[in-house]
C-alpha atoms as a PDB file:
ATOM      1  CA  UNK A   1      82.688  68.004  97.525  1.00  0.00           C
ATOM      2  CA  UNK A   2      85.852  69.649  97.898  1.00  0.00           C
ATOM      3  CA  UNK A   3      87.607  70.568  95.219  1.00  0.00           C
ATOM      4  CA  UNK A   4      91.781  70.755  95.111  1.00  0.00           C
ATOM      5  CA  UNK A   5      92.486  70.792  91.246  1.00  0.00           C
ATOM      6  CA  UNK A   6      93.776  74.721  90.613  1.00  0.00           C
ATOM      7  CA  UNK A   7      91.825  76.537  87.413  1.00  0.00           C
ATOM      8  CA  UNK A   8      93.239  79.294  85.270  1.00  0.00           C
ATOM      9  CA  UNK A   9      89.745  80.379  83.865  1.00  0.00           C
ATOM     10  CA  UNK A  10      88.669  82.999  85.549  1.00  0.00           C
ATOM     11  CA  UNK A  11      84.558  81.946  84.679  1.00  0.00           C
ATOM     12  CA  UNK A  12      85.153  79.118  86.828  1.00  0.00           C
ATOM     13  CA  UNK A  13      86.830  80.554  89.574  1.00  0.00           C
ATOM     14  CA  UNK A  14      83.716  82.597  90.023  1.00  0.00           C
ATOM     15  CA  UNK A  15      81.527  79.479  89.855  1.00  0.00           C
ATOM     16  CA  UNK A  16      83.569  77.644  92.400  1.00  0.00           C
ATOM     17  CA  UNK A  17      83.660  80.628  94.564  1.00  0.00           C
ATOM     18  CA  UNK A  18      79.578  81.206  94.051  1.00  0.00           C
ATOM     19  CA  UNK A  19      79.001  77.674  94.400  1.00  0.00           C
ATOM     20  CA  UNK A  20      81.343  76.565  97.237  1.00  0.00           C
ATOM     21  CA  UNK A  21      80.171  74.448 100.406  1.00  0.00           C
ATOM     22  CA  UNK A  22      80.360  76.217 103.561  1.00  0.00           C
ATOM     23  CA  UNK A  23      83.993  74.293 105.149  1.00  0.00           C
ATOM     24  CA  UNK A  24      85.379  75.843 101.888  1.00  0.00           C
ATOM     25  CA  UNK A  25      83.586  79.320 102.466  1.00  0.00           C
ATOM     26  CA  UNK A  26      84.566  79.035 106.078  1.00  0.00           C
ATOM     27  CA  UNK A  27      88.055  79.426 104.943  1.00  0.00           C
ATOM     28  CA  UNK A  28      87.192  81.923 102.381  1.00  0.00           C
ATOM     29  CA  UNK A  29      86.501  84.764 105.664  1.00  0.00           C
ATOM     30  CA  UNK A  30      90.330  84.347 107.320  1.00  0.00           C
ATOM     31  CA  UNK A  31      91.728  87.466 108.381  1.00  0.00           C
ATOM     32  CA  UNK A  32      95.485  88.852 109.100  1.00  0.00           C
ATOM     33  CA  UNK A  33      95.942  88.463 112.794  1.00  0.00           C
ATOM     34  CA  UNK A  34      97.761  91.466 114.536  1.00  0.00           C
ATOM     35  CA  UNK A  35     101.782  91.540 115.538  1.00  0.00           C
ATOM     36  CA  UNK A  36     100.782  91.025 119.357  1.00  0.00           C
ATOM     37  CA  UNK A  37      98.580  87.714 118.347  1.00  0.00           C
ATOM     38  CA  UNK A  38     100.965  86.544 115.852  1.00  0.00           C
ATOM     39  CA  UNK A  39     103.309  86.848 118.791  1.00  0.00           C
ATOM     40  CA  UNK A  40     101.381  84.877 121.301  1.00  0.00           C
ATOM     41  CA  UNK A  41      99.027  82.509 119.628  1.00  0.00           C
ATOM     42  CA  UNK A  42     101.752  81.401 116.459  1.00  0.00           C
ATOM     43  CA  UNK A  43      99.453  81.882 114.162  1.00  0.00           C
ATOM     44  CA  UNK A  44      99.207  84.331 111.396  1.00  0.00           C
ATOM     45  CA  UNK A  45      95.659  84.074 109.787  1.00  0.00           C
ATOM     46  CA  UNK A  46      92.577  83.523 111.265  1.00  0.00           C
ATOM     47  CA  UNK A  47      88.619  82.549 110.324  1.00  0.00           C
ATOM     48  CA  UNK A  48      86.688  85.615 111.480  1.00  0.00           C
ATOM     49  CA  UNK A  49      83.998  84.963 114.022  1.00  0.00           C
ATOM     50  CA  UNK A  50      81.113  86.738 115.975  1.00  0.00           C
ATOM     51  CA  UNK A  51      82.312  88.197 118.653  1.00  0.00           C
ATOM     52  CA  UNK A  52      86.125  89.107 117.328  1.00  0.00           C
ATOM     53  CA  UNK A  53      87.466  93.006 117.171  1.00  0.00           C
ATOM     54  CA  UNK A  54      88.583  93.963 114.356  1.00  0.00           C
ATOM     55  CA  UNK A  55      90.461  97.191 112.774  1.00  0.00           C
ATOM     56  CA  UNK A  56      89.412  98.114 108.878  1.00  0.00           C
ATOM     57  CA  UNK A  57      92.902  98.616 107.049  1.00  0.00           C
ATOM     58  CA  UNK A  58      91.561  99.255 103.872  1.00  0.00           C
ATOM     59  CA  UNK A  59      88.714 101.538 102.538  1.00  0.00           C
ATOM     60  CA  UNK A  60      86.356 104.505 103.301  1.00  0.00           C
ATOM     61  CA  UNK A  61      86.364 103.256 107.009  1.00  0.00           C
ATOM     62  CA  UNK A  62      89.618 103.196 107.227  1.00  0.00           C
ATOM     63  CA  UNK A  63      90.648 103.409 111.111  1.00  0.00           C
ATOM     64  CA  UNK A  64      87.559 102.043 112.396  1.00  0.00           C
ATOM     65  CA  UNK A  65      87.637  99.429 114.768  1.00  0.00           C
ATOM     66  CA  UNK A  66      84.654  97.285 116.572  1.00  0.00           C
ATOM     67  CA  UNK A  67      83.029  93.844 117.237  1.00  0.00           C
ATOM     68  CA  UNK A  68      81.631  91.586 114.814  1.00  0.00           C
ATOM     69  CA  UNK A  69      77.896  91.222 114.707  1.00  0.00           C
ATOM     70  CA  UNK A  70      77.707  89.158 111.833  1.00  0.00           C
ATOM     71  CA  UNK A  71      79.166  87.261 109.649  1.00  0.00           C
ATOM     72  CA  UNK A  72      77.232  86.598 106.423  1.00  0.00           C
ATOM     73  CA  UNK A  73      79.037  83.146 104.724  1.00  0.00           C
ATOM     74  CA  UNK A  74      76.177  83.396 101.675  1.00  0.00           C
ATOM     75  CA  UNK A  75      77.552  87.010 100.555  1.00  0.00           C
ATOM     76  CA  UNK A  76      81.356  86.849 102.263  1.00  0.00           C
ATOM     77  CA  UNK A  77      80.881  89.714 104.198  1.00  0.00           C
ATOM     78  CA  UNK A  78      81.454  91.070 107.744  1.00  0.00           C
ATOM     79  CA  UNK A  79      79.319  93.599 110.004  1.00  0.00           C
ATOM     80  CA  UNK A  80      80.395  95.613 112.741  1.00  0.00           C
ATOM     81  CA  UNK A  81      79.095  96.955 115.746  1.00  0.00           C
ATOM     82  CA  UNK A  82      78.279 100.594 115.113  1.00  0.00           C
ATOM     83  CA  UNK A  83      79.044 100.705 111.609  1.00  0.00           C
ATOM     84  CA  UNK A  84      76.206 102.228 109.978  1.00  0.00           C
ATOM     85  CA  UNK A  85      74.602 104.241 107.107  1.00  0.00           C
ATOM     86  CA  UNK A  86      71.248 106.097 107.326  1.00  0.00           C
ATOM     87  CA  UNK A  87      69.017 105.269 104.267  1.00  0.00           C
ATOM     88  CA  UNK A  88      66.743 108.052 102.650  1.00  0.00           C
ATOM     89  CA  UNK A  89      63.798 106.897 104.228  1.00  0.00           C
ATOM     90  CA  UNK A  90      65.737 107.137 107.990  1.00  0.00           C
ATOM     91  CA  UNK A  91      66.472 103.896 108.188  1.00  0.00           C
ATOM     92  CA  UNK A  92      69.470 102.763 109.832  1.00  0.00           C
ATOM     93  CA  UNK A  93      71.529  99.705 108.209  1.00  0.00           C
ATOM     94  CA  UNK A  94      74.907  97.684 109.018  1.00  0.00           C
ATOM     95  CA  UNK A  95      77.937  98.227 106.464  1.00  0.00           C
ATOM     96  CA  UNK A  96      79.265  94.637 104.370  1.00  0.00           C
ATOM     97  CA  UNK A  97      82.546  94.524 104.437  1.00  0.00           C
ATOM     98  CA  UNK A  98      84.789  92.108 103.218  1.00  0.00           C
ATOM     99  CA  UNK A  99      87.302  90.385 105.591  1.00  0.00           C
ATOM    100  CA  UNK A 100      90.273  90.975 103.668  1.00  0.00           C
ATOM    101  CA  UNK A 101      89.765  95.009 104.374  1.00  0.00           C
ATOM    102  CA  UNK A 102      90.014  94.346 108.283  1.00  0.00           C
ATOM    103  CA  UNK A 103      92.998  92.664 111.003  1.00  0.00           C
ATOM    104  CA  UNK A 104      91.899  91.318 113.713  1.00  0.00           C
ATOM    105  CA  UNK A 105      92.878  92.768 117.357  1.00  0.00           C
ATOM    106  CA  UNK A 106      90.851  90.418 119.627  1.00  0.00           C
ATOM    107  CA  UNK A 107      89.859  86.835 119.532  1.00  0.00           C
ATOM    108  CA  UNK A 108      87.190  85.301 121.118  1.00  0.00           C
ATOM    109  CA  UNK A 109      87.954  81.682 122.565  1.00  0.00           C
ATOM    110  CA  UNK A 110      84.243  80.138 123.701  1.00  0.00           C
ATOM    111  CA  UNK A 111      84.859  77.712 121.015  1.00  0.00           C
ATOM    112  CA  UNK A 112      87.063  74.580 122.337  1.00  0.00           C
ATOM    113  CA  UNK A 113      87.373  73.799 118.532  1.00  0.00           C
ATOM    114  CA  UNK A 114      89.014  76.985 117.657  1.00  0.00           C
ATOM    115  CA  UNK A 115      91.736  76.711 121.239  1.00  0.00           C
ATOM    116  CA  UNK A 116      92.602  73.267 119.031  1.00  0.00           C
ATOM    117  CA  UNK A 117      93.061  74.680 115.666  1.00  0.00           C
ATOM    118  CA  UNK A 118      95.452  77.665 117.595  1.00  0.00           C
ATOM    119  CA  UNK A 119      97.664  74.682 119.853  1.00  0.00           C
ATOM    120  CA  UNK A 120      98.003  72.944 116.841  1.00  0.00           C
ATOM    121  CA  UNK A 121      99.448  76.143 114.711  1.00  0.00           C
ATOM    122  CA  UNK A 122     101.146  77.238 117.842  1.00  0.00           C
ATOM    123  CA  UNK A 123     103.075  73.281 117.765  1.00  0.00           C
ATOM    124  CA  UNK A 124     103.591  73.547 114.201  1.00  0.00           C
ATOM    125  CA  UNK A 125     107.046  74.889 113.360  1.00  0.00           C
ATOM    126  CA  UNK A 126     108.601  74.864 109.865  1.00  0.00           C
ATOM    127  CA  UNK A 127     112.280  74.138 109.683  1.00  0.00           C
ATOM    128  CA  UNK A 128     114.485  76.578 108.456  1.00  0.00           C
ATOM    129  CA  UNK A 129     115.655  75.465 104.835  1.00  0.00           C
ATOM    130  CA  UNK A 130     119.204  74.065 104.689  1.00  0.00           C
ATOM    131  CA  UNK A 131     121.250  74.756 101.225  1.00  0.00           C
ATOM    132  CA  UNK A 132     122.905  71.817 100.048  1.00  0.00           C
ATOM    133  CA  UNK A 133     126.540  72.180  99.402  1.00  0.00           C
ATOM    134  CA  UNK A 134     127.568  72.389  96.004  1.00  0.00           C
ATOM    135  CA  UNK A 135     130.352  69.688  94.463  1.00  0.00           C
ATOM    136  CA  UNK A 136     132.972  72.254  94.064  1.00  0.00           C
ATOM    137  CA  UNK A 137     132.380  73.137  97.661  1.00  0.00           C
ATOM    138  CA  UNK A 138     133.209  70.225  98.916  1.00  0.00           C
ATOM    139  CA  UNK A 139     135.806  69.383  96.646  1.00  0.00           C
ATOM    140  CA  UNK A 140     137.634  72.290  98.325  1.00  0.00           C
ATOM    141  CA  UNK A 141     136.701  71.380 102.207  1.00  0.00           C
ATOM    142  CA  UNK A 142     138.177  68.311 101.264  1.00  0.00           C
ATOM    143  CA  UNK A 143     141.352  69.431 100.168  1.00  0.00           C
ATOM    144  CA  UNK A 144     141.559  71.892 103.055  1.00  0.00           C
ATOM    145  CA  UNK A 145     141.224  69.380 105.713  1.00  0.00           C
ATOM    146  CA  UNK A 146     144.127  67.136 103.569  1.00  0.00           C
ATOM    147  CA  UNK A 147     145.911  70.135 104.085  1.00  0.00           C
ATOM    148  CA  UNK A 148     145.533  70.348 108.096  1.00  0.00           C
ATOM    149  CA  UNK A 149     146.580  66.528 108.058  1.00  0.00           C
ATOM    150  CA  UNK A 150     149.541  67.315 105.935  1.00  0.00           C
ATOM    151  CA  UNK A 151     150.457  70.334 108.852  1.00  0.00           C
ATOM    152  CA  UNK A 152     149.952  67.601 111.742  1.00  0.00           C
ATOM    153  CA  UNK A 153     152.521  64.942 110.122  1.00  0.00           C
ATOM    154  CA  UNK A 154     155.028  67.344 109.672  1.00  0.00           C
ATOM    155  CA  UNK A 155     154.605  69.529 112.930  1.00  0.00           C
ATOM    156  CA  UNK A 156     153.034  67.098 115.255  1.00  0.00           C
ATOM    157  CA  UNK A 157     151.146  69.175 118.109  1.00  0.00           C
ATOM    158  CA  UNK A 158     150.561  67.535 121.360  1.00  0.00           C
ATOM    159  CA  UNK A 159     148.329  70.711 122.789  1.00  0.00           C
ATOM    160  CA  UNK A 160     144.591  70.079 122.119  1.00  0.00           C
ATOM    161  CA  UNK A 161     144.036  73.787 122.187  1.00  0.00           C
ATOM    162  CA  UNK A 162     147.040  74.772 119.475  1.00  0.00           C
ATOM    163  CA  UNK A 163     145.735  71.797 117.286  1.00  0.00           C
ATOM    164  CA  UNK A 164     142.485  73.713 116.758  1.00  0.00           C
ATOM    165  CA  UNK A 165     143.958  76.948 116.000  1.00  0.00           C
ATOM    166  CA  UNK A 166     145.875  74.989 113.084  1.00  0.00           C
ATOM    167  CA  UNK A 167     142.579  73.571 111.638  1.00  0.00           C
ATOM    168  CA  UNK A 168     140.601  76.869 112.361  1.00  0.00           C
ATOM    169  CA  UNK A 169     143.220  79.065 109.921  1.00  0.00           C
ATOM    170  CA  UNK A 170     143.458  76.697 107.420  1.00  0.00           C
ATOM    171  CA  UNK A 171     140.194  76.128 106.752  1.00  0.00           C
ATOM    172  CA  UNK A 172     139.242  79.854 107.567  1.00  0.00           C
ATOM    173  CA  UNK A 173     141.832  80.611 104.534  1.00  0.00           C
ATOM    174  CA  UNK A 174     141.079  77.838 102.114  1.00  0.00           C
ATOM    175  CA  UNK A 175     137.765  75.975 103.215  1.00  0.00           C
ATOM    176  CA  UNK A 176     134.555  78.075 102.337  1.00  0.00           C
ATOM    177  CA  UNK A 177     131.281  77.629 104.196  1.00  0.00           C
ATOM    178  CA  UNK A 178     129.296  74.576 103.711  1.00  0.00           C
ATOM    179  CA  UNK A 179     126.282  76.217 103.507  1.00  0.00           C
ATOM    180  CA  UNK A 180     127.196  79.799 101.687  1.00  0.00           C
ATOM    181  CA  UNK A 181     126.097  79.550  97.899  1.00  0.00           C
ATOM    182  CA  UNK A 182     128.843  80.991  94.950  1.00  0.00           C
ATOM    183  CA  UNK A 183     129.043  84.308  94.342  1.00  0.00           C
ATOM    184  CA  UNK A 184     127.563  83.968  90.661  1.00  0.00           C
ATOM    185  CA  UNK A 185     129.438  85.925  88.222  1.00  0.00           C
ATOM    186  CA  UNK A 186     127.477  89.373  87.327  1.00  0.00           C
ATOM    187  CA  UNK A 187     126.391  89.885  83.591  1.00  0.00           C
ATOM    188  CA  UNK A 188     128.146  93.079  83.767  1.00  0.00           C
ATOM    189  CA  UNK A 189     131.193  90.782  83.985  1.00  0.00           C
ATOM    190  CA  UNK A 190     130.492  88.758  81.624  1.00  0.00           C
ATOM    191  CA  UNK A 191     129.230  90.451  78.666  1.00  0.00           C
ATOM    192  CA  UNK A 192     132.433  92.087  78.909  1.00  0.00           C
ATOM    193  CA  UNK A 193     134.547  88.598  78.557  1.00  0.00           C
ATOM    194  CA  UNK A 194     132.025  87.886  75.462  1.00  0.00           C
ATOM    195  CA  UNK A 195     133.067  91.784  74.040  1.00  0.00           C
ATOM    196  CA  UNK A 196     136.966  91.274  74.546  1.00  0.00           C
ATOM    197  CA  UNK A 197     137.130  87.370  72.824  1.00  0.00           C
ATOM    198  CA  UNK A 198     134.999  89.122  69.676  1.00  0.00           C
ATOM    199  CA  UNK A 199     137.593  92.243  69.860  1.00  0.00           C
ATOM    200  CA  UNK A 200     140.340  89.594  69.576  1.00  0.00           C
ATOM    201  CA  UNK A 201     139.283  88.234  66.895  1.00  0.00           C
ATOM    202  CA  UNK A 202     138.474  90.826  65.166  1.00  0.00           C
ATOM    203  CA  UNK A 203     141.918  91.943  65.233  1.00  0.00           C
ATOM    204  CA  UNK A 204     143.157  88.207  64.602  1.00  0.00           C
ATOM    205  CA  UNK A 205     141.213  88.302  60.922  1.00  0.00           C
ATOM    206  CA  UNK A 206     141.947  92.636  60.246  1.00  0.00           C
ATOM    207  CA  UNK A 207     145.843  91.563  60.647  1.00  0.00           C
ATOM    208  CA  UNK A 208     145.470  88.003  58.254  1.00  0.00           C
ATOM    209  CA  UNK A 209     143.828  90.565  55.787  1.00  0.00           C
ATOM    210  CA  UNK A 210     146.660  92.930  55.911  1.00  0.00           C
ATOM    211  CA  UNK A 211     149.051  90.020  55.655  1.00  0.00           C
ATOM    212  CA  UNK A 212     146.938  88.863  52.593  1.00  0.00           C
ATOM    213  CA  UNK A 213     146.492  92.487  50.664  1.00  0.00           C
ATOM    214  CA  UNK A 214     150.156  93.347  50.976  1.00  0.00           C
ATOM    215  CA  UNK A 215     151.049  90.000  49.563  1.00  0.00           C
ATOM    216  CA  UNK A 216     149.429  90.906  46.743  1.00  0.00           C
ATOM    217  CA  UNK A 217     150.693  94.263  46.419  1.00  0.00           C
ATOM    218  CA  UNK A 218     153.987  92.854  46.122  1.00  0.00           C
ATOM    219  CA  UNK A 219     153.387  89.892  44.107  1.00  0.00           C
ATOM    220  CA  UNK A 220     151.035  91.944  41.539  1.00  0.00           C
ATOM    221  CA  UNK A 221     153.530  93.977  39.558  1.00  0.00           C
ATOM    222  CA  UNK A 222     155.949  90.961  39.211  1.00  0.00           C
ATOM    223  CA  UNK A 223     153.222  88.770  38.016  1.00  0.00           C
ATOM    224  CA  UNK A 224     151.883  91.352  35.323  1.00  0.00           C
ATOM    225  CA  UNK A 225     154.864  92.123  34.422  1.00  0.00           C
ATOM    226  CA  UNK A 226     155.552  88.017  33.799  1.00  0.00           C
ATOM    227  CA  UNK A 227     152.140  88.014  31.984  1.00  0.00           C
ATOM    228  CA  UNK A 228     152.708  90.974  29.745  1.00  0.00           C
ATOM    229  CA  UNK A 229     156.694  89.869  28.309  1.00  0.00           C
ATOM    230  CA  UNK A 230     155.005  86.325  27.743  1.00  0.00           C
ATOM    231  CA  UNK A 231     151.885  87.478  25.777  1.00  0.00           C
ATOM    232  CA  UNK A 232     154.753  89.935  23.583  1.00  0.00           C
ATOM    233  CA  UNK A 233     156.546  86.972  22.838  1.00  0.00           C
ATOM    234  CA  UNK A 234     153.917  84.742  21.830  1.00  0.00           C
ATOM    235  CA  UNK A 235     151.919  87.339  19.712  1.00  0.00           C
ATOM    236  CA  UNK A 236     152.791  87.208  15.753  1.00  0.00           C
ATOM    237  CA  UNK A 237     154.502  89.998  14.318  1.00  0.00           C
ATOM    238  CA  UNK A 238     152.330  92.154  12.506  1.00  0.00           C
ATOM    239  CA  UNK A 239     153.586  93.185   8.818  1.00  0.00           C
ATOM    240  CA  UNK A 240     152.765  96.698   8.529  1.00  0.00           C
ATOM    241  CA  UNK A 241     152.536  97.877   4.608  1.00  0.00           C
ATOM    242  CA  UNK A 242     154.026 101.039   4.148  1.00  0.00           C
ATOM    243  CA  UNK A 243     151.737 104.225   4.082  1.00  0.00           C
ATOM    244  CA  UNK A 244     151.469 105.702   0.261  1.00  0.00           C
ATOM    245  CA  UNK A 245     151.268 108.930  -0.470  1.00  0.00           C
ATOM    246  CA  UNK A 246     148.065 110.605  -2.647  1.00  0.00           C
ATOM    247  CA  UNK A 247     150.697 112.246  -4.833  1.00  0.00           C
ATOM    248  CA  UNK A 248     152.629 109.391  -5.587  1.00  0.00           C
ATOM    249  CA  UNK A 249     149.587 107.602  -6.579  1.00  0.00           C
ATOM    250  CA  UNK A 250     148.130 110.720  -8.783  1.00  0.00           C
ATOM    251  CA  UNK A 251     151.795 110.201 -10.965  1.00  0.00           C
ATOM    252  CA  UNK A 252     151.795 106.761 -11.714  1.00  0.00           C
END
């Protein structure tokens, strides 16, 4: 059963890659295809097969390059002609190697099924990706192109050829490019708007504080001044006995 639903957990990625069927391992052994097949076939990755010759990118054979023996869809490995290692008992015994390590230089085409899967890649061409215009865009085409029919009412032009250079300037000058994107402002820019409003008004509240203290400077004395004739007024008069002497005292 093939299975399409994309998993995060990494325990059963393994199990789905351990426990794949073999059109879903099949896919599991494509290769990078070389410039000069890319080229001519239109296809960039590739299945690898028995029989293919293929260059290891990657590894301690780096730089190697031979035809594929084997290809080993239990273990997802490769083997290569003349790729070897002696054991220590003199045995002789064909490298694994994964096919992500290798590019392939040479296809074979026995197969009619693989010259179908290649015609079909080959006929398969995405489109390139169109940006829509933005609103403000074509506000301003708009108004441009009210502008050129403005020009022709008041100078009418009977010469095909002049008529176009009128509409080319205009909208060369005023009219951007339907498909051309804004320049988006940089943050640079910006943070430095945001720093010059809160320097403004920063200044704006230090100068209503100034305003305010020397205000009160002025009005302070006046007012204390107000306060302290008021409470002289109001306070009773004190009688204040007068101050005997011990002497006078001692006589009497």
């Amino acid at each position: 059963m093939q299975q399409t639903k994309r998993v995060k957990n990494p325990d059963k990625q393994r199990k789905r890659l351990f426990n794949a069927p073999a059109h879903i391992r099949h896919k599991h052994m494509a290769a990078p295809l070389s410039n000069e097949l890319i080229a001519s076939k239109g296809a960039k990755t590739l299945p690898v097969r028995r029989g293919d010759t293929v260059l290891i990118k990657r590894g301690d054979n780096k730089g190697f390059e031979g035809k594929v023996s084997r290809v080993d869809l239990k273990e997802y490995r490769i083997y290569l002609e003349g790729l070897t290692r002696e054991k220590v008992d003199g045995t002789n015994i064909f490298l694994p190697i994964h096919p992500s390590k290798v590019q392939i230089r040479n296809l074979t085409l026995d197969d009619k099924w693989r010259k179908e899967i290649l015609r079909k890649k080959k006929s398969i061409k995405k489109p390139a990706k169109q940006k829509k215009p933005t609103v403000k865009q074509t506000e301003k085409v708009e108004k441009a192109l009210s502008k050129v029919e403005e020009v022709k009412e008041k100078k009418p032009v009977t010469d095909p050829i002049v008529e176009d250079k009128i509409v080319t300037e205009v909208t060369k000058e005023q009219a951007p490019a339907m498909v051309t994107a804004e320049t988006p402002t940089p943050k640079k820019a910006i943070k430095k708007k945001f720093a010059a409003k809160k320097t403004a008004a920063k200044k704006v509240v230090l100068s209503k504080k100034r305003k305010a203290s020397v205000a009160k400077k002025v009005v302070k004395p006046k007012a204390i001044a107000a306060k302290n004739s008021e409470a002289k007024e109001t306070a009773p008069k004190s009688r204040v006995k007068p101050k005997t002497s011990e002497k006078t005292q001692g006589g009497q």
